[in-house]
N, C-alpha and C. Protein backbone atom coordinates (compact mmCIF):
# COMPACT_ATOMS: atom_id res chain seq x y z
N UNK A 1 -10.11 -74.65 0.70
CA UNK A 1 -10.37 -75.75 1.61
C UNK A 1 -9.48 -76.92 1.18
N UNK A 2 -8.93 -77.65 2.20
CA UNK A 2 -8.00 -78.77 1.56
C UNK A 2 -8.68 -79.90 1.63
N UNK A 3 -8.22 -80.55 0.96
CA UNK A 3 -8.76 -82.21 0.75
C UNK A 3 -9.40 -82.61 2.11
N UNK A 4 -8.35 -83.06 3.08
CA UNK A 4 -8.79 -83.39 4.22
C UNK A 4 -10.14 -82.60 4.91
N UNK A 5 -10.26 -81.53 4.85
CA UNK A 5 -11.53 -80.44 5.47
C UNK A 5 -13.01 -80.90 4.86
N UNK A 6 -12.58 -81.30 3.26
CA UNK A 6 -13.57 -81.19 2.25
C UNK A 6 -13.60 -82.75 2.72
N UNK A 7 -13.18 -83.44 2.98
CA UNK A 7 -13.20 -84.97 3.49
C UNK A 7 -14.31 -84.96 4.56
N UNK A 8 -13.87 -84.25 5.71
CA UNK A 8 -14.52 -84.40 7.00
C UNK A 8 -15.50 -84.23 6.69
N UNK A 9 -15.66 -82.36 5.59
CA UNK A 9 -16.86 -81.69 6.18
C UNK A 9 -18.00 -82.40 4.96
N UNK A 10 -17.58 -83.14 4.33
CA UNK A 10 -18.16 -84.46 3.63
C UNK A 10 -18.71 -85.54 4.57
N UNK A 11 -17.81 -86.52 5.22
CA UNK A 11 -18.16 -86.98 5.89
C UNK A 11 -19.40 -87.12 7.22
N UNK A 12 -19.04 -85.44 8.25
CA UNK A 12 -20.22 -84.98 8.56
C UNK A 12 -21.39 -84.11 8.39
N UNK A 13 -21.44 -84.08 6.93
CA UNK A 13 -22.89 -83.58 6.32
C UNK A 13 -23.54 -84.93 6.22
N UNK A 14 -22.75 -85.73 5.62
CA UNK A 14 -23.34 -87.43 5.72
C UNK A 14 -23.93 -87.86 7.12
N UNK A 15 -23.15 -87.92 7.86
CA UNK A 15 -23.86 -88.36 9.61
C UNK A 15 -25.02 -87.59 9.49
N UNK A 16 -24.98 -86.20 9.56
CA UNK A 16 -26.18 -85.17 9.55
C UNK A 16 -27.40 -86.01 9.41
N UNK A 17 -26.94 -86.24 7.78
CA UNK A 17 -28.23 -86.18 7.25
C UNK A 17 -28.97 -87.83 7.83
N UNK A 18 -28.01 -88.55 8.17
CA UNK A 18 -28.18 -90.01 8.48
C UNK A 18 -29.49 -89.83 9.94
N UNK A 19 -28.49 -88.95 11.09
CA UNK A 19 -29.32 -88.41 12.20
C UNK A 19 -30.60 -87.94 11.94
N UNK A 20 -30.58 -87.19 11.15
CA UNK A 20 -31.99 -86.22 10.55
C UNK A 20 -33.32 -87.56 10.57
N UNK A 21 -32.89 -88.67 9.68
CA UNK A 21 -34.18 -89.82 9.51
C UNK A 21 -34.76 -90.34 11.06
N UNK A 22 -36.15 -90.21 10.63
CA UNK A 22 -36.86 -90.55 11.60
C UNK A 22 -36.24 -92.02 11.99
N UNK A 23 -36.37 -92.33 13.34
CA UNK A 23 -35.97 -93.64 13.77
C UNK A 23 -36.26 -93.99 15.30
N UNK A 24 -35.49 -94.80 16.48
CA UNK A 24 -35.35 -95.01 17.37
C UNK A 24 -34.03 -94.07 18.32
N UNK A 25 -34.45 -93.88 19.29
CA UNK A 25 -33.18 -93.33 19.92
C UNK A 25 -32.26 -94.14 19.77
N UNK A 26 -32.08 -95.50 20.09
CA UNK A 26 -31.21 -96.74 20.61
C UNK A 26 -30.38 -97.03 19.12
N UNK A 27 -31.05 -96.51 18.11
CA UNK A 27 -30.47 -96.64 16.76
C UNK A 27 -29.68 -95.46 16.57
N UNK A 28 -30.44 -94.21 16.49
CA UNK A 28 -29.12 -93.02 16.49
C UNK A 28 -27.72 -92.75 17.67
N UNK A 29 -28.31 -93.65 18.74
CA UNK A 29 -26.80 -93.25 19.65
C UNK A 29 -25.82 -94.38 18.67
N UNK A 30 -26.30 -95.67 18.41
CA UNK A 30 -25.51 -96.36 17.65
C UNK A 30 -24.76 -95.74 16.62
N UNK A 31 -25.60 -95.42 16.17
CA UNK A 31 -24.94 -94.55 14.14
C UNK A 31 -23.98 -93.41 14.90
N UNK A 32 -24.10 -92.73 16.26
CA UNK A 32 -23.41 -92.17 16.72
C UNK A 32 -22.21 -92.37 17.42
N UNK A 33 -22.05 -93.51 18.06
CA UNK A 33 -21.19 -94.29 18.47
C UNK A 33 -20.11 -94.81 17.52
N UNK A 34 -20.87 -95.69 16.45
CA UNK A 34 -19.71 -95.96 15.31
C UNK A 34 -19.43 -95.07 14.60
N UNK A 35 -20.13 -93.69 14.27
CA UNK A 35 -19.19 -92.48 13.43
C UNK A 35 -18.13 -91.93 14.53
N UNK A 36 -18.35 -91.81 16.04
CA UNK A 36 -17.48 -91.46 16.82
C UNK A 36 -16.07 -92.32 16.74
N UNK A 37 -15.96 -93.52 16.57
CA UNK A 37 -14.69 -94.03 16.52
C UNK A 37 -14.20 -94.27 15.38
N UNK A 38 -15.05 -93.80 14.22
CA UNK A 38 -14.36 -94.02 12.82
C UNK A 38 -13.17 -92.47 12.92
N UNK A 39 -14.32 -90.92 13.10
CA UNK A 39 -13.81 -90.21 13.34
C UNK A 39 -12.33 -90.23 14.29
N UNK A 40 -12.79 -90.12 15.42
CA UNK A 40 -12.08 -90.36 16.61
C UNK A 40 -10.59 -90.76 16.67
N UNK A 41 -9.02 -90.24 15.74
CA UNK A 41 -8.08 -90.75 16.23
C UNK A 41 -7.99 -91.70 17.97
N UNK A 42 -7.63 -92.92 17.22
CA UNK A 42 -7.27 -93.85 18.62
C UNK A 42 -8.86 -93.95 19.48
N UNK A 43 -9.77 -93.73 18.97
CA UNK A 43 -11.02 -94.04 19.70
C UNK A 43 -11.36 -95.61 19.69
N UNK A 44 -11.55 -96.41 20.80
CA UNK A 44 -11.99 -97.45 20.40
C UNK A 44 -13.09 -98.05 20.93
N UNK A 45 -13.98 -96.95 21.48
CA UNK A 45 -14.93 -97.23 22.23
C UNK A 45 -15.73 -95.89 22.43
N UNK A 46 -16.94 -95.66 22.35
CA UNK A 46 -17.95 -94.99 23.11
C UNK A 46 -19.15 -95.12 24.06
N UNK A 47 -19.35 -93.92 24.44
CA UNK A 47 -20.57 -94.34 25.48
C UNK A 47 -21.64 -93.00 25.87
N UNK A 48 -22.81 -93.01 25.88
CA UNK A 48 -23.45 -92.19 26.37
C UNK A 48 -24.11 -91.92 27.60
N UNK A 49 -24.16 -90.58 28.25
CA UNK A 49 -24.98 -90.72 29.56
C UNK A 49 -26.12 -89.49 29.26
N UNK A 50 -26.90 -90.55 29.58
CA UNK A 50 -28.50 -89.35 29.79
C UNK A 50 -28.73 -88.93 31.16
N UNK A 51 -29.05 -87.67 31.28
CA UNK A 51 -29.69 -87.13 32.63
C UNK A 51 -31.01 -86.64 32.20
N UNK A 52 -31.68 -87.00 33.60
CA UNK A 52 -33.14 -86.24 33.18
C UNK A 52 -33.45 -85.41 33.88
N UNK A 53 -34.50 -84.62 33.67
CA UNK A 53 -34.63 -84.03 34.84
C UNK A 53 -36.18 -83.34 35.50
C-alpha cells in the first residue's frame, strides 16, 4: 500500500468513526460536507438532497 492509500484509507476510517457518534442529522451532513471538500480535488462547495417517500 503506498503512502498516499494508507493516507486516505487513514483519513476515512477517521470520518467513519466520527459518523458512527451518536448526534444530530444537521451535524453529520456538516462533518460530511467539510470532509467532502477537504477530500474533494477542486471541491469548494457541497450540498445535500433528501427525498422521502
Amino acid at each position: 500500500m503506498s503512502s498516499d492509500q494508507h493516507s486516505s484509507a487513514a483519513f476515512f476510517a477517521a470520518v467513519s468513526k466520527d459518523l458512527m457518534q451518536p448526534g444530530e442529522a444537521g451535524l453529520t451532513f456538516d462533518l460530511v460536507a467539510k470532509e467532502a471538500i477537504e477530500v474533494v480535488p477542486a471541491c469548494d462547495h457541497c450540498a445535500f438532497s433528501l427525498r422521502t417517500r
